[in-house]
C-alpha atoms as a PDB file:
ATOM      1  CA  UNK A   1     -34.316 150.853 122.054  1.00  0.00           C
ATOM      2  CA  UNK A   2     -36.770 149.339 124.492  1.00  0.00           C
ATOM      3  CA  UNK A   3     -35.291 147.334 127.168  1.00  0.00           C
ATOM      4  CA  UNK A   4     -38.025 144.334 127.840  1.00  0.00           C
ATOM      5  CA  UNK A   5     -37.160 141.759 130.008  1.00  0.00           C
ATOM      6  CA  UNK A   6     -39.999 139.144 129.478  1.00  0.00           C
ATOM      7  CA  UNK A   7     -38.351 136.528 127.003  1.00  0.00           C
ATOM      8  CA  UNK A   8     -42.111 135.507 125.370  1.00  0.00           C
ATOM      9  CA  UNK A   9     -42.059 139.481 124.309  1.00  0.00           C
ATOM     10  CA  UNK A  10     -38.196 139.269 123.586  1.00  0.00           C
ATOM     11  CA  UNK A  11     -38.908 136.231 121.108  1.00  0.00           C
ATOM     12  CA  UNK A  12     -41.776 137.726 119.150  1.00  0.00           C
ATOM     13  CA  UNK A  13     -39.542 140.959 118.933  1.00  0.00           C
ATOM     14  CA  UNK A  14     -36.815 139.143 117.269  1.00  0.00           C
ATOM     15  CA  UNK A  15     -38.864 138.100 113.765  1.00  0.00           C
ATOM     16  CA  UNK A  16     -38.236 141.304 112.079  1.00  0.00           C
ATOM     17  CA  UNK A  17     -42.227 141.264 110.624  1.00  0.00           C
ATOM     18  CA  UNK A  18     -42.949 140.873 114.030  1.00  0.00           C
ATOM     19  CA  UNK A  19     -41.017 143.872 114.885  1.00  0.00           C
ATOM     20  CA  UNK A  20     -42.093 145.737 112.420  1.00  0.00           C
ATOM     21  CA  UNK A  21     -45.477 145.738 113.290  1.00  0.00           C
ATOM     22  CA  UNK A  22     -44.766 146.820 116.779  1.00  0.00           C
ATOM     23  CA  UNK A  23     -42.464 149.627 116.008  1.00  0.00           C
ATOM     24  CA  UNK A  24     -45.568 151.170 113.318  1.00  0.00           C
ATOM     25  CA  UNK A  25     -47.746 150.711 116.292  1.00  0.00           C
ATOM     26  CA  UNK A  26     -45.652 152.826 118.409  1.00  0.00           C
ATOM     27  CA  UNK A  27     -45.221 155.492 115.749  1.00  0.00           C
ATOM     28  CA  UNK A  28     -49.360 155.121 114.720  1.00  0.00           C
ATOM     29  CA  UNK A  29     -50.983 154.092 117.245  1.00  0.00           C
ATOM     30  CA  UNK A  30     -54.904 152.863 115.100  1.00  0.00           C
ATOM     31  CA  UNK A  31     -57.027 150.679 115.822  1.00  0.00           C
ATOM     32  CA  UNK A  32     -56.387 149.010 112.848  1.00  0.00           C
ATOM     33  CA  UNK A  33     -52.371 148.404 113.917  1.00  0.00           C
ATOM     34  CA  UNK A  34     -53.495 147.330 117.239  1.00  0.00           C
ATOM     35  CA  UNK A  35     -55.133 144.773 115.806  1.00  0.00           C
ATOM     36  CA  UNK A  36     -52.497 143.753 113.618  1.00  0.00           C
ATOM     37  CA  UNK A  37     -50.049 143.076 116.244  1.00  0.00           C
ATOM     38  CA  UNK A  38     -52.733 141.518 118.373  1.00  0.00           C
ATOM     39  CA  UNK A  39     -53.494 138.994 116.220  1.00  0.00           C
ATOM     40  CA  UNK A  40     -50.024 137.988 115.455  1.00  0.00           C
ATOM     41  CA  UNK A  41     -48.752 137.882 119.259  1.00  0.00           C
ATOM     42  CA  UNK A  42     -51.692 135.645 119.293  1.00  0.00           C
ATOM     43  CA  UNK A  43     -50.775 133.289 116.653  1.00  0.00           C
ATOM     44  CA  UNK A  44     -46.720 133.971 117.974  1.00  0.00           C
ATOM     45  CA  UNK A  45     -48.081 132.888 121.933  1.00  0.00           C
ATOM     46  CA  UNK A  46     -50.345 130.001 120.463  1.00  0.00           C
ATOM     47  CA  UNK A  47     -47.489 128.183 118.848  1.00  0.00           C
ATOM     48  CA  UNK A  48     -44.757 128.807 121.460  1.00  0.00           C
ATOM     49  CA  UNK A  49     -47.346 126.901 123.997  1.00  0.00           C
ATOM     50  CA  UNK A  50     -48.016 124.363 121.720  1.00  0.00           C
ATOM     51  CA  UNK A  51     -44.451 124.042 121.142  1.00  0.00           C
ATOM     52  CA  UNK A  52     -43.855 123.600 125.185  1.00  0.00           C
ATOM     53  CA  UNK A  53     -47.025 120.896 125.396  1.00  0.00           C
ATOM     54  CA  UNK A  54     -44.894 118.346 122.707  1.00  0.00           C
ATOM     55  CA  UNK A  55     -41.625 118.916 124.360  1.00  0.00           C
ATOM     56  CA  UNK A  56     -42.945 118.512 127.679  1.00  0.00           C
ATOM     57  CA  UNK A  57     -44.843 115.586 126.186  1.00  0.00           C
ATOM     58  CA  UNK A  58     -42.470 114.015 124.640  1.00  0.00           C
ATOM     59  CA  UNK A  59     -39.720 114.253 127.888  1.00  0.00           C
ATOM     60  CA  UNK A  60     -41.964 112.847 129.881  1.00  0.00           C
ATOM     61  CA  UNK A  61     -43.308 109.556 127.479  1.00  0.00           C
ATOM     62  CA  UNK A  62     -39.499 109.519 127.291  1.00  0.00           C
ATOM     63  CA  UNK A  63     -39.635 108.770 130.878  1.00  0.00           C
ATOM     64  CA  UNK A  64     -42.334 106.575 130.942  1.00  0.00           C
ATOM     65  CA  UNK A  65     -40.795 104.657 128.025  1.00  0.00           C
ATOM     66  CA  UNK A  66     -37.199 104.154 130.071  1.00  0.00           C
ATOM     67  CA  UNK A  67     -38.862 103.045 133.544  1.00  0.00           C
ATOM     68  CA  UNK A  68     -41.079 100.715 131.498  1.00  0.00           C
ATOM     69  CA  UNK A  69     -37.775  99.546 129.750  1.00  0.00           C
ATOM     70  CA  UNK A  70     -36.465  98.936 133.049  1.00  0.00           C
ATOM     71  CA  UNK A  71     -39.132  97.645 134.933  1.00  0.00           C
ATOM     72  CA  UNK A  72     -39.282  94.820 132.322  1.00  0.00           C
ATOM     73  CA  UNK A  73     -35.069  94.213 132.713  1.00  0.00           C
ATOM     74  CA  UNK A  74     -35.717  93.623 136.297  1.00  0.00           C
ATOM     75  CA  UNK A  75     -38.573  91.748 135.993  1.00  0.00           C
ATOM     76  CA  UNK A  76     -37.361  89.083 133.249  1.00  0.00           C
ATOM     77  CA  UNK A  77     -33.022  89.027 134.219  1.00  0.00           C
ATOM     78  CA  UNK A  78     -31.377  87.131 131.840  1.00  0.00           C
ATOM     79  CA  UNK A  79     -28.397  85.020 133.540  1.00  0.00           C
ATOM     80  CA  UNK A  80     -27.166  84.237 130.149  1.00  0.00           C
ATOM     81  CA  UNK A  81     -25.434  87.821 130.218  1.00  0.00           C
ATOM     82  CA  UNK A  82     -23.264  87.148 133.320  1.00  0.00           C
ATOM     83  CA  UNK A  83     -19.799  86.989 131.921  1.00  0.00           C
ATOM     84  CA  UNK A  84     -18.218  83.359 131.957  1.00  0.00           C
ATOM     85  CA  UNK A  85     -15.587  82.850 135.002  1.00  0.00           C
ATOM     86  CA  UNK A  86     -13.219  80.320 132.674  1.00  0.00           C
ATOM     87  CA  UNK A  87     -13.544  83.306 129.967  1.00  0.00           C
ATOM     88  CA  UNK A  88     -11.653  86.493 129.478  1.00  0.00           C
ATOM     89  CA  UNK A  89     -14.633  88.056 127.290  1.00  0.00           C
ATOM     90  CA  UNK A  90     -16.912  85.482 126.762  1.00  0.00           C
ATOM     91  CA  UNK A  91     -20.916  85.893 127.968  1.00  0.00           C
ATOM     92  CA  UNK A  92     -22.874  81.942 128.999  1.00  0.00           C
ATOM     93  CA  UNK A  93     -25.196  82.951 125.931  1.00  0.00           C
ATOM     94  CA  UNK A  94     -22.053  83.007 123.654  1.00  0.00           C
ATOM     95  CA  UNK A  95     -21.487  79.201 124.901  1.00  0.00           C
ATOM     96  CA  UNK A  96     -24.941  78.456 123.402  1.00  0.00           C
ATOM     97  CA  UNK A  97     -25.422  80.017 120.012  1.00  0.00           C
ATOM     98  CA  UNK A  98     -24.306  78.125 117.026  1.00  0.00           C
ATOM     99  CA  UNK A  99     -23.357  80.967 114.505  1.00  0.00           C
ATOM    100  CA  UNK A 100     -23.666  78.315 111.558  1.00  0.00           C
ATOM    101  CA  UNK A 101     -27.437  78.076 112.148  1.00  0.00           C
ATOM    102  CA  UNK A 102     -29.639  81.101 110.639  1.00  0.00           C
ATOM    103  CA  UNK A 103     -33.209  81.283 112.806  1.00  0.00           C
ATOM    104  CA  UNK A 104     -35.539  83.181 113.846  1.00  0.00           C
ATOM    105  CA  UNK A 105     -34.865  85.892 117.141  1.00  0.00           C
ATOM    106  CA  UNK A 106     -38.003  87.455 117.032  1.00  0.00           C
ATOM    107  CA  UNK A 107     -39.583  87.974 120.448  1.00  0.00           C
ATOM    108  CA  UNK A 108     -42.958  86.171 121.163  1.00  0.00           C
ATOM    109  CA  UNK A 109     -45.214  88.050 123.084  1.00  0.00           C
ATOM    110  CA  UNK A 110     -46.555  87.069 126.034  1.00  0.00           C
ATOM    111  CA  UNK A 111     -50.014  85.406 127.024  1.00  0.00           C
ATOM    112  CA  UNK A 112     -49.828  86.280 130.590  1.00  0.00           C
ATOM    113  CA  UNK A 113     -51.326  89.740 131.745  1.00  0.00           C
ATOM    114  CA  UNK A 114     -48.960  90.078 134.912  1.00  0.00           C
ATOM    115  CA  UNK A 115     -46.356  90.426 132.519  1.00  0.00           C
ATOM    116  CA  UNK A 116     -47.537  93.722 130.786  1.00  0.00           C
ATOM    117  CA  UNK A 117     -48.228  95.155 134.347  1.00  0.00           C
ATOM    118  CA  UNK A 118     -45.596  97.774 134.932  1.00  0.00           C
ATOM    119  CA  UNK A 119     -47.513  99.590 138.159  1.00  0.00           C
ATOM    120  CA  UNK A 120     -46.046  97.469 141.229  1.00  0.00           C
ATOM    121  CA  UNK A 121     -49.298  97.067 143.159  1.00  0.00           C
ATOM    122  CA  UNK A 122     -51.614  96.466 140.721  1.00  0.00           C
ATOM    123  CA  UNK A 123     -48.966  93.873 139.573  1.00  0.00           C
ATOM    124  CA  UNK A 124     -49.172  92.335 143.042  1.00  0.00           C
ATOM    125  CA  UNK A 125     -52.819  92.690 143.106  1.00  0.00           C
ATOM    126  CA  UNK A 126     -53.715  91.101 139.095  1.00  0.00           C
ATOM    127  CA  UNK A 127     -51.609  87.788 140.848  1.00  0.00           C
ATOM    128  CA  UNK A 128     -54.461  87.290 143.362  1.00  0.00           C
ATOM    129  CA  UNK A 129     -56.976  86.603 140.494  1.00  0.00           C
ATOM    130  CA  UNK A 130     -58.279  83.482 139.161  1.00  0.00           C
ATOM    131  CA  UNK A 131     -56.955  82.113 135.843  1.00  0.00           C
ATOM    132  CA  UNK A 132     -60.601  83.135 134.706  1.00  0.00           C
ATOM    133  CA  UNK A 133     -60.420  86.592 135.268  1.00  0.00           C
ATOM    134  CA  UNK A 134     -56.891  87.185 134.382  1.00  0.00           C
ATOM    135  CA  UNK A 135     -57.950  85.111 130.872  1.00  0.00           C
ATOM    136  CA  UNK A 136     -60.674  87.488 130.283  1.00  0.00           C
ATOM    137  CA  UNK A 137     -58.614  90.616 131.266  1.00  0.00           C
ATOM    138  CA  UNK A 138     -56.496  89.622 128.955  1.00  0.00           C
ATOM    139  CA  UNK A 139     -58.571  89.927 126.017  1.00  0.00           C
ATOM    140  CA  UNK A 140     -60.483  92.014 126.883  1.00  0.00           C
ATOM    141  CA  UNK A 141     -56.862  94.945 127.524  1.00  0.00           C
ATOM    142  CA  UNK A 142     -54.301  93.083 125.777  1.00  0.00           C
ATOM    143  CA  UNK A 143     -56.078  91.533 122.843  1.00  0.00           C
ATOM    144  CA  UNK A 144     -58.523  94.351 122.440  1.00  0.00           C
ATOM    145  CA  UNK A 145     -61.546  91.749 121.963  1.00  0.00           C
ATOM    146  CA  UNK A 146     -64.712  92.974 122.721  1.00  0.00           C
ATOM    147  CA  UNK A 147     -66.712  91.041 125.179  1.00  0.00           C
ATOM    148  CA  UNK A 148     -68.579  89.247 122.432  1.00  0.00           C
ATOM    149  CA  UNK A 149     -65.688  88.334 120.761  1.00  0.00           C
ATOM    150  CA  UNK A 150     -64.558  87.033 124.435  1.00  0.00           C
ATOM    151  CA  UNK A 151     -67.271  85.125 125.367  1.00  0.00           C
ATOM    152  CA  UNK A 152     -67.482  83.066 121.564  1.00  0.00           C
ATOM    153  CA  UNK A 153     -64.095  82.395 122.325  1.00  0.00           C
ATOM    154  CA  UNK A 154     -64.361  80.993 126.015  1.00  0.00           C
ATOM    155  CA  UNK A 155     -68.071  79.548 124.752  1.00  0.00           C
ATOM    156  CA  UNK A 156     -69.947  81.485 127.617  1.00  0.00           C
ATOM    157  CA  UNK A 157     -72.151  84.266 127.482  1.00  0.00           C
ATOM    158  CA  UNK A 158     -71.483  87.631 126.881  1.00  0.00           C
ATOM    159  CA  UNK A 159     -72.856  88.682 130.061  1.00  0.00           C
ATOM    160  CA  UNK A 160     -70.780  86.462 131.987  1.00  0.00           C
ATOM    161  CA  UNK A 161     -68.066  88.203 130.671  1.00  0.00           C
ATOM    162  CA  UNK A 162     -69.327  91.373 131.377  1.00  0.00           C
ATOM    163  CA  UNK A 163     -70.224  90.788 134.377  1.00  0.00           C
ATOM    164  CA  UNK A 164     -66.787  89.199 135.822  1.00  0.00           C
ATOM    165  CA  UNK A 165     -64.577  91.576 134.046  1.00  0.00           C
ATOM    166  CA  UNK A 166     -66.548  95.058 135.908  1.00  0.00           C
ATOM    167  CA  UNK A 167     -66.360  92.876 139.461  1.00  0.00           C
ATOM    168  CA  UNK A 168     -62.547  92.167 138.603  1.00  0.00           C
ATOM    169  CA  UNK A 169     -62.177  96.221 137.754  1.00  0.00           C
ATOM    170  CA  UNK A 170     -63.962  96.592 141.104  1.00  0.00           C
ATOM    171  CA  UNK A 171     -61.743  94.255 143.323  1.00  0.00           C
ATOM    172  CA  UNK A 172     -58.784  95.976 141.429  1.00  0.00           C
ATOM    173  CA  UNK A 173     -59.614  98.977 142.090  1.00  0.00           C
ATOM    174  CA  UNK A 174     -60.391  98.111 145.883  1.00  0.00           C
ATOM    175  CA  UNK A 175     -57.322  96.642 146.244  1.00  0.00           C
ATOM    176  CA  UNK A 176     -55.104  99.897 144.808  1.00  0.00           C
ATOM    177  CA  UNK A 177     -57.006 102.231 147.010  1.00  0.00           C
ATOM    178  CA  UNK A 178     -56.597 100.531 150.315  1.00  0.00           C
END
C-alpha cells in the first residue's frame, strides 16, 4: 500500500468510493478517471474547508460571546451575591426575596448606549458625548431607527440628525485612533 503522509489525502483515502476511484486511476490511468477523482477531491477539499471556516467561526464567537459575558459582570457587580457574614450559606439577595410573591424577573434592557459598549476606549470615549448625540446614537445602533424615524421622534429634521450622528462617527473615530 501507499504510504502518504498528508492527512487531507489520508482523509479522502479513507471513504472507500473515494478510494476506489483512486486505486482504478492507478490501474487506468484515462482522462476520463482523472477527472473522476478530480472532481471528487474537489468536492472532498471544498467541504473539509468549509468545515474548518464554522469551527473556527464558531470558537472564536464563542470567545467573543464569554469576554462580552464578562465584560458586562465587571461592569454591572452585583453586591447582593456577597455571602452574608451572620450566615453559614445565606447570599444578601436571599435576605430580600419573598418566595410567597410570584413576579416578574425578566431583565429590562437598557436605554443608555455606554452600557452596550464592550470595546474599553470607545467606552471611555461614547462618555465624552452630549446627551444629544449619545440619544441619537442610540437609535440610530441600538434601536435600529433610521434617521427619519429619529428625527420624527426628537421633532428635528432629518438632516440634523444626519448631520450630528456622521460628526459623532468622526470624533469617535478620532478619538480611537489617537
Amino acid at each position: 500500500m501507499l504510504k502518504i503522509k498528508n492527512p487531507l489525502i489520508q482523509g479522502f483515502l479513507k471513504e472507500e468510493e473515494n478510494y476506489s476511484l483512486f486505486k482504478k486511476y492507478q490501474l487506468e490511468p484515462t482522462q476520463k478517471n482523472e477527472q473522476k477523482l478530480d472532481n471528487k477531491f474537489k468536492k472532498y477539499y471544498l467541504k473539509i474547508r468549509a468545515i474548518s471556516y464554522f469551527s473556527k467561526v464558531i470558537h472564536f464567537e464563542s470567545k467573543k460571546f464569554d469576554n462580552k459575558h464578562r465584560t458586562y459582570n465587571k461592569r454591572f457587580l452585583s453586591i447582593l451575591d456577597k455571602p452574608v457574614p451572620e450566615s453559614d450559606n445565606g447570599t444578601l439577595i436571599d435576605l430580600l426575596i419573598d418566595s410567597s410573591t410570584n413576579y416578574c424577573t425578566e431583565e429590562v434592557p437598557s436605554k443608555k448606549l455606554e452600557d452596550y459598549i464592550e470595546n474599553p476606549s470607545l467606552y471611555l470615549s461614547i462618555k465624552k458625548l452630549s446627551s444629544k448625540q449619545k440619544k441619537i446614537l442610540y437609535l440610530a445602533y441600538i434601536k435600529d431607527l433610521k434617521d427619519v424615524e429619529i428625527a420624527r421622534y426628537l421633532n428635528v429634521s432629518q438632516q440634523y440628525i444626519t448631520r450630528t450622528r456622521n460628526k459623532t462617527l468622526l470624533k469617535l473615530r478620532g478619538d480611537l485612533s489617537d
